[in-house]
PDB file of N, CA and C in Angstrom:
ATOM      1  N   UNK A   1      88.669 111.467 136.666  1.00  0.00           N
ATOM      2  CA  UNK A   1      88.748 111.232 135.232  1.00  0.00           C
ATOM      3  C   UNK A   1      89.486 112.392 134.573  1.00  0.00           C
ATOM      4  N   UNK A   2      90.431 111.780 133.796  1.00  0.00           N
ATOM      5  CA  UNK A   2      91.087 112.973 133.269  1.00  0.00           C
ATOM      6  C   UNK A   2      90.551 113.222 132.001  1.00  0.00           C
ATOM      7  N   UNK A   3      90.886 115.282 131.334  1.00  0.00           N
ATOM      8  CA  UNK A   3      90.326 115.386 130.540  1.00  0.00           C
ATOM      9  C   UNK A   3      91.040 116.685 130.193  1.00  0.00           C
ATOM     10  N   UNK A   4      91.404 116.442 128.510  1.00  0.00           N
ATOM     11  CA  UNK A   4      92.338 117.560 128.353  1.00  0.00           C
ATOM     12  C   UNK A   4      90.931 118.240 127.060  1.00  0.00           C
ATOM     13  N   UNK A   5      91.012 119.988 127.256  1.00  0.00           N
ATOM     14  CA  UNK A   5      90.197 120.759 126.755  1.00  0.00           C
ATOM     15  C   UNK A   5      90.604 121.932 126.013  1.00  0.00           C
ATOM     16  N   UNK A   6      90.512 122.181 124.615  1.00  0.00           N
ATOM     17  CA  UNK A   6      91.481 122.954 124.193  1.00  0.00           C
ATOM     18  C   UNK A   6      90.193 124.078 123.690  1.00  0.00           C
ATOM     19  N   UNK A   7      90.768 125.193 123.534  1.00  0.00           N
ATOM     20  CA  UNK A   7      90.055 126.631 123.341  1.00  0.00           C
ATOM     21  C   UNK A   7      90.976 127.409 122.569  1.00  0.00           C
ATOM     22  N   UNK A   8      90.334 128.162 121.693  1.00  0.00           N
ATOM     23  CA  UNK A   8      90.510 129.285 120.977  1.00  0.00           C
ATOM     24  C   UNK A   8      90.743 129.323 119.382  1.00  0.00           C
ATOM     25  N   UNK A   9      90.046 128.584 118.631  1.00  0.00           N
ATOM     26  CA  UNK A   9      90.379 128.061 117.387  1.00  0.00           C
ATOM     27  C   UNK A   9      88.706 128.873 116.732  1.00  0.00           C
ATOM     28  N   UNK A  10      88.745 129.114 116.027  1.00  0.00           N
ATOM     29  CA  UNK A  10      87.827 130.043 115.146  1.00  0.00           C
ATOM     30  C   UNK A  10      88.532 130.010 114.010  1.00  0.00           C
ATOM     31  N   UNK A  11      87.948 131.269 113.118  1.00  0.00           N
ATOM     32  CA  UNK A  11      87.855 131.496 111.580  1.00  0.00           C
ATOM     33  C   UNK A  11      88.448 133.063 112.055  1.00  0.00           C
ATOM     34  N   UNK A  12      89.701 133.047 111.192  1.00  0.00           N
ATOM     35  CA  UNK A  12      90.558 134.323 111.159  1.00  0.00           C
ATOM     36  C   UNK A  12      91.349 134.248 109.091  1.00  0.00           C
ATOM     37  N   UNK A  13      91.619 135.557 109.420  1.00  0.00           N
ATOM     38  CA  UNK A  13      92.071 135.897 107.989  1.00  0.00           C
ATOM     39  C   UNK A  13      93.205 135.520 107.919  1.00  0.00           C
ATOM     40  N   UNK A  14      94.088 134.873 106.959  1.00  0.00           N
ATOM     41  CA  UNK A  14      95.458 135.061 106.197  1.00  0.00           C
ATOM     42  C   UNK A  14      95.910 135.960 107.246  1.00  0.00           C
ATOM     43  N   UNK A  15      97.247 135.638 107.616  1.00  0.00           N
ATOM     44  CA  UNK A  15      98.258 136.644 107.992  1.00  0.00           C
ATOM     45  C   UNK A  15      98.109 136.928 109.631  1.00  0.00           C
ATOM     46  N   UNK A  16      96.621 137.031 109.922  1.00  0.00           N
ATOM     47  CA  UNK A  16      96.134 136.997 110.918  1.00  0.00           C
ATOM     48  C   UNK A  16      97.097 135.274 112.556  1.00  0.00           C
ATOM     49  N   UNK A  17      96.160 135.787 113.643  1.00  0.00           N
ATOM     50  CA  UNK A  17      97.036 135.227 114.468  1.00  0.00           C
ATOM     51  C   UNK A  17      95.864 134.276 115.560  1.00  0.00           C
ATOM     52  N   UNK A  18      96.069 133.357 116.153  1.00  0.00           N
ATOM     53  CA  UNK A  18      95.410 133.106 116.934  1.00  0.00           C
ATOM     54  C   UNK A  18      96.147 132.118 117.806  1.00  0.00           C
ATOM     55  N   UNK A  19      95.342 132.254 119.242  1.00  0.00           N
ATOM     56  CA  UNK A  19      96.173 131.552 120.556  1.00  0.00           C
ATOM     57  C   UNK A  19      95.670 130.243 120.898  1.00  0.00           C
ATOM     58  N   UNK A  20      95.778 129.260 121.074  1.00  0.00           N
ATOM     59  CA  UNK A  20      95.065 128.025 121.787  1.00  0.00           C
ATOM     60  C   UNK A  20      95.379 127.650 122.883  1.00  0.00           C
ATOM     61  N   UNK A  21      94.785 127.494 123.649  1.00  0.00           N
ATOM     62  CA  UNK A  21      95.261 127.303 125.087  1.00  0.00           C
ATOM     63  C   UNK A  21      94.576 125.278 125.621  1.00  0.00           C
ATOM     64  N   UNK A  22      95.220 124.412 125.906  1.00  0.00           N
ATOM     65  CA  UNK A  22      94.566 123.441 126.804  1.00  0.00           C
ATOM     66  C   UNK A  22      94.856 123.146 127.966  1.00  0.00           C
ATOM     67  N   UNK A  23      93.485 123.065 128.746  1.00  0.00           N
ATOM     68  CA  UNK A  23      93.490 123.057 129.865  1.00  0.00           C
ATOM     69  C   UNK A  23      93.397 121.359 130.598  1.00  0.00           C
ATOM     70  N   UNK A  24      93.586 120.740 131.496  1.00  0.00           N
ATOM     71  CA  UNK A  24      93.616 119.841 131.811  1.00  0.00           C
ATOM     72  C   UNK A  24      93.001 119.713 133.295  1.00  0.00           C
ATOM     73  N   UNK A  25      91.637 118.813 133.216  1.00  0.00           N
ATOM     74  CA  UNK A  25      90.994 118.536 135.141  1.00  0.00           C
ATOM     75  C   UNK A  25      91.576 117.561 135.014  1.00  0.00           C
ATOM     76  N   UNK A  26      91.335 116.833 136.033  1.00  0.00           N
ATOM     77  CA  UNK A  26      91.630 115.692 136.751  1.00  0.00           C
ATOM     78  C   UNK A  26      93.447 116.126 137.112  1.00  0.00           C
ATOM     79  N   UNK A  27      93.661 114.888 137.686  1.00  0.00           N
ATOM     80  CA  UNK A  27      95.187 114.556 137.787  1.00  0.00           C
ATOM     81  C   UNK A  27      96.183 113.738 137.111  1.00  0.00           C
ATOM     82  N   UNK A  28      97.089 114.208 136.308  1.00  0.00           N
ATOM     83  CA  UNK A  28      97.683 113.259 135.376  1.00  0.00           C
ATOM     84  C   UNK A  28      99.340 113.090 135.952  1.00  0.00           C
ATOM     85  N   UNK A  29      99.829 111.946 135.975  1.00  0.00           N
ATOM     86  CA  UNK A  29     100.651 111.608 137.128  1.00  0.00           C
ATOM     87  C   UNK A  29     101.831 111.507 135.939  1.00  0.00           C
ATOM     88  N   UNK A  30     103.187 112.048 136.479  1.00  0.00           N
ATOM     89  CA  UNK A  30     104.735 111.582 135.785  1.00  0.00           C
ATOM     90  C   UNK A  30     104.676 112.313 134.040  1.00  0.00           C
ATOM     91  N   UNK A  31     103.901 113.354 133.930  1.00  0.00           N
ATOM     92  CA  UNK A  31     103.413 114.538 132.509  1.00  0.00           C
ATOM     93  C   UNK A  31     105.333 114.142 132.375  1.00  0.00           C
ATOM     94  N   UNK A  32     105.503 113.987 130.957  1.00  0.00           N
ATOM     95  CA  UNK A  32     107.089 114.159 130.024  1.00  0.00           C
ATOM     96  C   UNK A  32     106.466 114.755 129.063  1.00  0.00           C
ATOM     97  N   UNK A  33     105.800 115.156 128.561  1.00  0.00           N
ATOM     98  CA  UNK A  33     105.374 116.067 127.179  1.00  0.00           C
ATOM     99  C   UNK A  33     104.161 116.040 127.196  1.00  0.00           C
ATOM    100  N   UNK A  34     103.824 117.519 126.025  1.00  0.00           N
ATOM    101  CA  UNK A  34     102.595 118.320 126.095  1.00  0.00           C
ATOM    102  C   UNK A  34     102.834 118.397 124.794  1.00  0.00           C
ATOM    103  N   UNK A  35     101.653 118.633 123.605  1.00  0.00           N
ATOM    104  CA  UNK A  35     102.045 119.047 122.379  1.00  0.00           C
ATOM    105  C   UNK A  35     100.635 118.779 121.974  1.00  0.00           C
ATOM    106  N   UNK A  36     101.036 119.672 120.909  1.00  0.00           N
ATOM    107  CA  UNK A  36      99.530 120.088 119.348  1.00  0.00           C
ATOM    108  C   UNK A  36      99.645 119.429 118.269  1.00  0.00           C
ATOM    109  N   UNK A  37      98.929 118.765 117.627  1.00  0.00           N
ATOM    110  CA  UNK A  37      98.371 118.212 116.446  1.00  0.00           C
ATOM    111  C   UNK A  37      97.258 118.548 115.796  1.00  0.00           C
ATOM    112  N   UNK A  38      97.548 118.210 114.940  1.00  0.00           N
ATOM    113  CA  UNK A  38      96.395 118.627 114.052  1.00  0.00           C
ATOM    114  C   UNK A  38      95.905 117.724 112.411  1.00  0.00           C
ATOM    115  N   UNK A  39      94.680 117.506 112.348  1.00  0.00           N
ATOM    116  CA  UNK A  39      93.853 117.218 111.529  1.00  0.00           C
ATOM    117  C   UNK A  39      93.076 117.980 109.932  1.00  0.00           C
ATOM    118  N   UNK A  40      93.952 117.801 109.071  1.00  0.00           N
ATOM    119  CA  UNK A  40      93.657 118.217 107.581  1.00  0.00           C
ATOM    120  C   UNK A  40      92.552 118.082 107.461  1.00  0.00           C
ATOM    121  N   UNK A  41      91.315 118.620 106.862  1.00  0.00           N
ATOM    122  CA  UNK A  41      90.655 117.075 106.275  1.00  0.00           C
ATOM    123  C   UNK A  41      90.898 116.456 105.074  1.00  0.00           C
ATOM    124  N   UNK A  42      90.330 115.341 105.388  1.00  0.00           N
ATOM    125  CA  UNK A  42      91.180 114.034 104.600  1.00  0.00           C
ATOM    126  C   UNK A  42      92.691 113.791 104.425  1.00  0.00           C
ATOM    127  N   UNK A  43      93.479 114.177 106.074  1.00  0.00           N
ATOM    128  CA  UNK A  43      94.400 113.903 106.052  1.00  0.00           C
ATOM    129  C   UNK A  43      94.858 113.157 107.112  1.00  0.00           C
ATOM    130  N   UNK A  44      96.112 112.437 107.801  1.00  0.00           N
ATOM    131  CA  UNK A  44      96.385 112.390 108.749  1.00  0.00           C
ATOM    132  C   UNK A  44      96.714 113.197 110.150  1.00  0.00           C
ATOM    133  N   UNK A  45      96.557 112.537 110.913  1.00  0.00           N
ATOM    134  CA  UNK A  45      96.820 113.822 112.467  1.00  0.00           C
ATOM    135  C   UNK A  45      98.173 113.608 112.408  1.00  0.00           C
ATOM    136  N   UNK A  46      98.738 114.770 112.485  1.00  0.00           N
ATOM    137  CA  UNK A  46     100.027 114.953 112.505  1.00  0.00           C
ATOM    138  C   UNK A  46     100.647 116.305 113.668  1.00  0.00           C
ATOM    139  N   UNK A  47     101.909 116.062 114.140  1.00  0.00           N
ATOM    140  CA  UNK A  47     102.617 117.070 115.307  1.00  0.00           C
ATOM    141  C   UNK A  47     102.865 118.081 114.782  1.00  0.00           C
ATOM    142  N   UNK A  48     102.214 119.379 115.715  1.00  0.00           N
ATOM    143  CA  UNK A  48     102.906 120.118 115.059  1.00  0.00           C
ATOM    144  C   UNK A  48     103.936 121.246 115.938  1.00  0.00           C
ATOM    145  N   UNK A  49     103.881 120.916 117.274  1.00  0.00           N
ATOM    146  CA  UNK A  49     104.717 121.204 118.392  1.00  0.00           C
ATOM    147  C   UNK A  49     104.563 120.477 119.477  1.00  0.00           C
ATOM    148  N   UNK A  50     105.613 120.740 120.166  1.00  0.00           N
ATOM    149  CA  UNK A  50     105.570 119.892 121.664  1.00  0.00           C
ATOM    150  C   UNK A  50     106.710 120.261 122.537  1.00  0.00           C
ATOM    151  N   UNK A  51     106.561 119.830 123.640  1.00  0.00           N
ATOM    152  CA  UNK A  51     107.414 120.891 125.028  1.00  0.00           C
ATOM    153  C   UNK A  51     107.414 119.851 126.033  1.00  0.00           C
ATOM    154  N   UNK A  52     108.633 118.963 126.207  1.00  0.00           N
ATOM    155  CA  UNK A  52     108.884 118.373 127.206  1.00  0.00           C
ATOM    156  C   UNK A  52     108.922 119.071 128.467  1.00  0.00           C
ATOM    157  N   UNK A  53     109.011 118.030 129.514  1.00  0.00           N
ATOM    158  CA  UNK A  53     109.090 118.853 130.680  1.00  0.00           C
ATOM    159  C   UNK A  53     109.883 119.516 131.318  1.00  0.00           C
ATOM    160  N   UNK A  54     111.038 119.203 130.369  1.00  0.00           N
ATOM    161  CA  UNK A  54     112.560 120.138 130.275  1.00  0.00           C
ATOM    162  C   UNK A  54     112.328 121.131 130.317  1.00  0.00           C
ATOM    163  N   UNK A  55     110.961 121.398 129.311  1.00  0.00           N
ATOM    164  CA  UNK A  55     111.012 123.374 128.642  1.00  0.00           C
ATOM    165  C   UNK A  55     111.477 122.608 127.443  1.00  0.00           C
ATOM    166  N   UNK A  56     112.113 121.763 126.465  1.00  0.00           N
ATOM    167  CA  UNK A  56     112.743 121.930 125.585  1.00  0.00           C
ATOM    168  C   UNK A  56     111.750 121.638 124.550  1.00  0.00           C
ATOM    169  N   UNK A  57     111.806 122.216 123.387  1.00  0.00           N
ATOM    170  CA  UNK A  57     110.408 122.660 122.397  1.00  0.00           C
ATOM    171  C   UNK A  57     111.056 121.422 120.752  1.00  0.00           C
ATOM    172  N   UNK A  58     110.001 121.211 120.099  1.00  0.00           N
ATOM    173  CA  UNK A  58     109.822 121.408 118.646  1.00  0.00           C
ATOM    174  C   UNK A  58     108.708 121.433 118.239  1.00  0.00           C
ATOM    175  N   UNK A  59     109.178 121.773 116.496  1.00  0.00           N
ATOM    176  CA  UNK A  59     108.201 121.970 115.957  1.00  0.00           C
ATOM    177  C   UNK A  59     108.421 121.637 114.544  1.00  0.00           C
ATOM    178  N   UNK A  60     107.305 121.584 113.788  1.00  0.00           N
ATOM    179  CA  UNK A  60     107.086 120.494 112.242  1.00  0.00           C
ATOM    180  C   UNK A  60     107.943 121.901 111.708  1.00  0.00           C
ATOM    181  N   UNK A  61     108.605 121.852 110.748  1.00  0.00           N
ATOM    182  CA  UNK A  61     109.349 122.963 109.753  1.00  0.00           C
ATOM    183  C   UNK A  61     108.469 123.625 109.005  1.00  0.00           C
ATOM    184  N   UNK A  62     107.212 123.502 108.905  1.00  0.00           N
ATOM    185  CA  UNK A  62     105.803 124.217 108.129  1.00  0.00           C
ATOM    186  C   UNK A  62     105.717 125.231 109.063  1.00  0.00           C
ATOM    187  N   UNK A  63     106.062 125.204 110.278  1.00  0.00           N
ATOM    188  CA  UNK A  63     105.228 126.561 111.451  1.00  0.00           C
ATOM    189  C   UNK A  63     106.405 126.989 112.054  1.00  0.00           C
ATOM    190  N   UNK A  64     107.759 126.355 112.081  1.00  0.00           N
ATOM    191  CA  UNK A  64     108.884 127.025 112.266  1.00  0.00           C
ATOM    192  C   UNK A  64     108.722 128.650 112.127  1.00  0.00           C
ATOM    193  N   UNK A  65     109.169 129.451 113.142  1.00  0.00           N
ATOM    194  CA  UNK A  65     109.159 130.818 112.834  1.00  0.00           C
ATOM    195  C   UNK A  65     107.973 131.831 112.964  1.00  0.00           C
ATOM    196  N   UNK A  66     106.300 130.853 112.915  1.00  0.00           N
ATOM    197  CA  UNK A  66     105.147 131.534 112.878  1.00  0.00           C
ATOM    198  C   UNK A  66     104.638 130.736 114.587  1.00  0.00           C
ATOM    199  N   UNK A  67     104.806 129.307 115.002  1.00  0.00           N
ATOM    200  CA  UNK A  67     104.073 129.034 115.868  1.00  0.00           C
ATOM    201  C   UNK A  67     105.070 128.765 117.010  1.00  0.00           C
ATOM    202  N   UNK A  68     104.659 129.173 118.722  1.00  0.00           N
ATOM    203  CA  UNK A  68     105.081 129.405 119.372  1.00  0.00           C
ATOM    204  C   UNK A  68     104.459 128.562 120.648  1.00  0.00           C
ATOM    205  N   UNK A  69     104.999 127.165 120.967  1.00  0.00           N
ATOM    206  CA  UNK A  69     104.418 126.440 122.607  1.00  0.00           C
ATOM    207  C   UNK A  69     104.844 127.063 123.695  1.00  0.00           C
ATOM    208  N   UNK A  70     104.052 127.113 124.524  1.00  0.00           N
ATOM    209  CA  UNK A  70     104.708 127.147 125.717  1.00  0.00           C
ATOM    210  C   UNK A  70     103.561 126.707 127.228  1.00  0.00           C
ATOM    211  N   UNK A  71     104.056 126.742 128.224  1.00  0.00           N
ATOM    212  CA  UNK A  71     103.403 125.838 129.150  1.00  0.00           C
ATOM    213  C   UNK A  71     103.945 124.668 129.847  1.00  0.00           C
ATOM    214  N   UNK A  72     103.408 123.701 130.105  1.00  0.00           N
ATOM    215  CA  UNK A  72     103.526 122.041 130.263  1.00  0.00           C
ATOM    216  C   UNK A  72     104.204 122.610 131.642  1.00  0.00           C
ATOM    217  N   UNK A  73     104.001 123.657 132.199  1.00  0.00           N
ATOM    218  CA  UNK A  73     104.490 123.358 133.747  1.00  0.00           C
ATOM    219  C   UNK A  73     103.087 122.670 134.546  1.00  0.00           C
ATOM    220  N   UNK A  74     103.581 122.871 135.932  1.00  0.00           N
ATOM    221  CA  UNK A  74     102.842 122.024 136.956  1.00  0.00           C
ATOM    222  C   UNK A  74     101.552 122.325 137.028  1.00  0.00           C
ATOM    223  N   UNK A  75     101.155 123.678 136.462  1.00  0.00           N
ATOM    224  CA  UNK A  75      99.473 123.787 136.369  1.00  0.00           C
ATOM    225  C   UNK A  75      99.042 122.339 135.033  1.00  0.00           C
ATOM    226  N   UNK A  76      99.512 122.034 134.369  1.00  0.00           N
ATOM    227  CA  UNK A  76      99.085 121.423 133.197  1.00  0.00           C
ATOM    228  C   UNK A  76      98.660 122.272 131.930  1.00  0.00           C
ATOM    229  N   UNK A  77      98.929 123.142 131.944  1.00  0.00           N
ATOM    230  CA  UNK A  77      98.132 124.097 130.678  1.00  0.00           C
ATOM    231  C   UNK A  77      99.506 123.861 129.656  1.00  0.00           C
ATOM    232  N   UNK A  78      99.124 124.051 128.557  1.00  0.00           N
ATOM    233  CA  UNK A  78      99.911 124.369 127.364  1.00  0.00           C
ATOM    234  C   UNK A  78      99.092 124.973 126.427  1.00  0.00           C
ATOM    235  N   UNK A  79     100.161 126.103 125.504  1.00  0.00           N
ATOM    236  CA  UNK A  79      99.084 127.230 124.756  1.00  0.00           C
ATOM    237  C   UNK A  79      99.983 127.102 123.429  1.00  0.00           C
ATOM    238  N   UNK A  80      99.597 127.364 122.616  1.00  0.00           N
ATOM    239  CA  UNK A  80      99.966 127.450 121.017  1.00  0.00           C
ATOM    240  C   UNK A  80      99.903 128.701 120.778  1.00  0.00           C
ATOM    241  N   UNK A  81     100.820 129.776 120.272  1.00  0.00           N
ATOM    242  CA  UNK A  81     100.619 131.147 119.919  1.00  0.00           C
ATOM    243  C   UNK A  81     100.931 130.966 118.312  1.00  0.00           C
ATOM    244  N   UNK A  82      99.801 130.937 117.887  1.00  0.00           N
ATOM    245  CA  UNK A  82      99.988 130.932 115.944  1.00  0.00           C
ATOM    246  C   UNK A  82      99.810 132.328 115.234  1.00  0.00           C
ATOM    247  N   UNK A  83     100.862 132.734 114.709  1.00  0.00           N
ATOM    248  CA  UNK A  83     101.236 133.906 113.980  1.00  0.00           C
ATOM    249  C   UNK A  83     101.205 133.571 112.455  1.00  0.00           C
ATOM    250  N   UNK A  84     100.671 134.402 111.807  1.00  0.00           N
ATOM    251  CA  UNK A  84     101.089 134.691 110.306  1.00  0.00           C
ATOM    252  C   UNK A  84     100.435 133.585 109.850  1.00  0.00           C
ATOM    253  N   UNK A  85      98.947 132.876 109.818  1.00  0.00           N
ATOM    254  CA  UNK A  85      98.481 132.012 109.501  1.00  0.00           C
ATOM    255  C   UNK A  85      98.194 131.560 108.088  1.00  0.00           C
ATOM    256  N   UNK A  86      98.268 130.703 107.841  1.00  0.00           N
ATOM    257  CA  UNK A  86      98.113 130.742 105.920  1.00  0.00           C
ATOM    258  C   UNK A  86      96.917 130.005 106.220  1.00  0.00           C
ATOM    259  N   UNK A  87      96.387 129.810 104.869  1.00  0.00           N
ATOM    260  CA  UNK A  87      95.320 128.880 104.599  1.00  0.00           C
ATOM    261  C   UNK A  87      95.680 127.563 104.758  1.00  0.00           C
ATOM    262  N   UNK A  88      96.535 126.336 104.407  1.00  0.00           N
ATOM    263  CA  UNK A  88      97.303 125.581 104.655  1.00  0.00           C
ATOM    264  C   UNK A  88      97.227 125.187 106.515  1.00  0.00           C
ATOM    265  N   UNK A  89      97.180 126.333 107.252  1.00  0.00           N
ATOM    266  CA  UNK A  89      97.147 125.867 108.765  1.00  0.00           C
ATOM    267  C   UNK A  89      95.813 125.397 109.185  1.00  0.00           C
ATOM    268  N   UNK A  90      94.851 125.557 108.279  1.00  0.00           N
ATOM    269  CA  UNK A  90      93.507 124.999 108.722  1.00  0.00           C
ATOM    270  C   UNK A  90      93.200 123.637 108.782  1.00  0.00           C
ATOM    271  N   UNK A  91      92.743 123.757 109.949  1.00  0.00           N
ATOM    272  CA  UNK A  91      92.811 121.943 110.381  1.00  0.00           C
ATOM    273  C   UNK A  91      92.369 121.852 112.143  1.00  0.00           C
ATOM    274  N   UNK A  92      91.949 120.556 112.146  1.00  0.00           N
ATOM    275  CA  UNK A  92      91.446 120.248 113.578  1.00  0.00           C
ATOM    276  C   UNK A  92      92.707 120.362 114.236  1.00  0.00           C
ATOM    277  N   UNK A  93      92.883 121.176 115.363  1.00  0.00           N
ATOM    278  CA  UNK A  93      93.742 120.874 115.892  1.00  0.00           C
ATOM    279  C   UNK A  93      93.681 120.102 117.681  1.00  0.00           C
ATOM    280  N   UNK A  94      94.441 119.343 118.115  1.00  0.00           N
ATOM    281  CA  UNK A  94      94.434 118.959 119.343  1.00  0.00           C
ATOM    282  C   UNK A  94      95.588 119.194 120.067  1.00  0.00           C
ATOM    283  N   UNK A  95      95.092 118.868 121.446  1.00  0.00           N
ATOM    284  CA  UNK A  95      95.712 118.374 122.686  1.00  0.00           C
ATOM    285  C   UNK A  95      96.416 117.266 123.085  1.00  0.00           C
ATOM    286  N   UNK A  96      97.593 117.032 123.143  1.00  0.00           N
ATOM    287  CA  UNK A  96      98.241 115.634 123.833  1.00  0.00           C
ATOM    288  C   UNK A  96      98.736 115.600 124.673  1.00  0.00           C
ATOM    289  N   UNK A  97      99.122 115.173 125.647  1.00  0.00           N
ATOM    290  CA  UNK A  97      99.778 114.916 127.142  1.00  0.00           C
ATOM    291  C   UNK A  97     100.300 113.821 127.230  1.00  0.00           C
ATOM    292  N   UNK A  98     101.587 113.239 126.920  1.00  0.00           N
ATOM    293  CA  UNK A  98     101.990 111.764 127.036  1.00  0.00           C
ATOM    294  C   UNK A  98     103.083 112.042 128.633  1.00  0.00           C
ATOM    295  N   UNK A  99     102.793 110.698 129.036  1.00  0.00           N
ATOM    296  CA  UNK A  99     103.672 110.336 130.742  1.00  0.00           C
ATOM    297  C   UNK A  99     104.717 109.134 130.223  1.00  0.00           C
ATOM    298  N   UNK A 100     105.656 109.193 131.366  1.00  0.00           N
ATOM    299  CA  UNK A 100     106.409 108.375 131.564  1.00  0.00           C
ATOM    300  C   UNK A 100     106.158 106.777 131.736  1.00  0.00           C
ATOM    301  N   UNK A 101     104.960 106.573 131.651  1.00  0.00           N
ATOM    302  CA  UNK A 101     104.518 105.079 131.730  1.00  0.00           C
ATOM    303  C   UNK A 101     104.131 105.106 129.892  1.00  0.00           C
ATOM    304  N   UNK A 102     103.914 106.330 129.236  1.00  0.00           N
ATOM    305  CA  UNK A 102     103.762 105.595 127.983  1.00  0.00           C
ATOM    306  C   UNK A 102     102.024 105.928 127.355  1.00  0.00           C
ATOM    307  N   UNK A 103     101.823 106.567 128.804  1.00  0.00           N
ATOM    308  CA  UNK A 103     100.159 106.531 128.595  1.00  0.00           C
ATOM    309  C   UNK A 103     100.079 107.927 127.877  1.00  0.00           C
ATOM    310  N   UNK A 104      98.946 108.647 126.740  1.00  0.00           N
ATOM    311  CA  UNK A 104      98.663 109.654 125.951  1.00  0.00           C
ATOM    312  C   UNK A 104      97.011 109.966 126.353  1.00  0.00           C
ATOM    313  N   UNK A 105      97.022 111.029 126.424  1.00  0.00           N
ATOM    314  CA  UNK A 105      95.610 112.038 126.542  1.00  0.00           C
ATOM    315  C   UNK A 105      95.323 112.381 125.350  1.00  0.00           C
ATOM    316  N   UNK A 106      93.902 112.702 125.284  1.00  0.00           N
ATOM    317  CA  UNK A 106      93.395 113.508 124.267  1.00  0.00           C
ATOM    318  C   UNK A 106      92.568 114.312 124.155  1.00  0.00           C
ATOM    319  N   UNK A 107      92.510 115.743 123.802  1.00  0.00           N
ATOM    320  CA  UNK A 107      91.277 116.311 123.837  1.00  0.00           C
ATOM    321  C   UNK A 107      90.801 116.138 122.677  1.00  0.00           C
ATOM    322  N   UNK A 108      89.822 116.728 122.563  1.00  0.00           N
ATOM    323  CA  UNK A 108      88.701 116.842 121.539  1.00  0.00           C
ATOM    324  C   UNK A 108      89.183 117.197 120.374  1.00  0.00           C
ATOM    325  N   UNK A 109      89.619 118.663 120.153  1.00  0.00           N
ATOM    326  CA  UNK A 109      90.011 119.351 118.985  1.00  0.00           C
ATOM    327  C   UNK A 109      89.315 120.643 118.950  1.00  0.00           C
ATOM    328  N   UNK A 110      89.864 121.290 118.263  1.00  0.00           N
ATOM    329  CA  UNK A 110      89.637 122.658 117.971  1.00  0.00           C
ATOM    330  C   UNK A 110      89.538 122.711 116.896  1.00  0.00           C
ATOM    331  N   UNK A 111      89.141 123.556 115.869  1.00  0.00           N
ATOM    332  CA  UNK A 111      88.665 123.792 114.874  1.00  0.00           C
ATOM    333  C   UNK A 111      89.664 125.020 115.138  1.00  0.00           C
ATOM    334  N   UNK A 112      90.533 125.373 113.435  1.00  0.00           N
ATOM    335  CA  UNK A 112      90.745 126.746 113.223  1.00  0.00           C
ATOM    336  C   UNK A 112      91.176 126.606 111.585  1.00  0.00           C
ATOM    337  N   UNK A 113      89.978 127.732 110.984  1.00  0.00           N
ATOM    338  CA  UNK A 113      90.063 127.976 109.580  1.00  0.00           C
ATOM    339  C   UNK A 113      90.472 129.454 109.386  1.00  0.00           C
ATOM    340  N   UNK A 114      91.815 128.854 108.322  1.00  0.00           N
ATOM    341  CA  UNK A 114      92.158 130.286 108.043  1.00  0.00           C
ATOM    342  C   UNK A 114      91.484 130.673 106.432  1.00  0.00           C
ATOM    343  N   UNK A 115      91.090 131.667 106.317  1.00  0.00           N
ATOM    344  CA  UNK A 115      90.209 132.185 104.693  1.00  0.00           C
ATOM    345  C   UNK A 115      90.227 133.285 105.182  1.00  0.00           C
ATOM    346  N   UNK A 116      90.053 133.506 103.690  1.00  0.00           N
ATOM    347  CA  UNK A 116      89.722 135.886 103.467  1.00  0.00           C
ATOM    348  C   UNK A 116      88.191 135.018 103.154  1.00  0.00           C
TER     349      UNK A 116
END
């Protein structure tokens, strides 16, 4: 059974930085992209990076410059390095893993609130 698990989302200050890392058990067959979303509340889940299996990256133009993917090699991990956090970045964030058949993973979510 597969199962993607994401870590490191807490309560940090403005300006401040934090890493997310997801990890993935099981075996997920023909991985083409890895990427983070995230949950407002009372908003929609929306992308906010992702890393084919090229290596080749994007990202939403809100985190341009502050947030940083990397990963989606053959271990399965992918990590989010978020710099310079505003209040605005607070939100559930998740895990996705989509394959070449079309099929999408999901983890749970992370929680990360930014406030003074």
């Amino acid at each position: 059974q597969v199962q993607l698990v994401e870590s490191g989302g807490g309560l940090v200050q403005p300006g401040g930085s934090l890493r997310l890392s997801c990890a993935t058990s099981g075996t997920i067959f023909s991985i083409n992209s890895m990427g983070w979303y995230r949950q407002a509340p009372g908003k929609e889940r929306d992308m906010v990076a992702g890393i084919t299996s090229s290596g080749s990256t994007n990202y939403v133009d809100s985190v341009k410059g502050r947030f940083t993917i990397s990963g989606g090699d053959a271990k399965n991990t992918v990590y989010l390095q978020m710099n310079s956090l505003k209040p605005e970045d607070t939100a559930v964030y998740y895990c996705r893993v989509g394959t070449y058949y079309g099929t999408a993973y999901w983890g749970k979510g992370t929680l990360v609130t930014v406030s003074s």
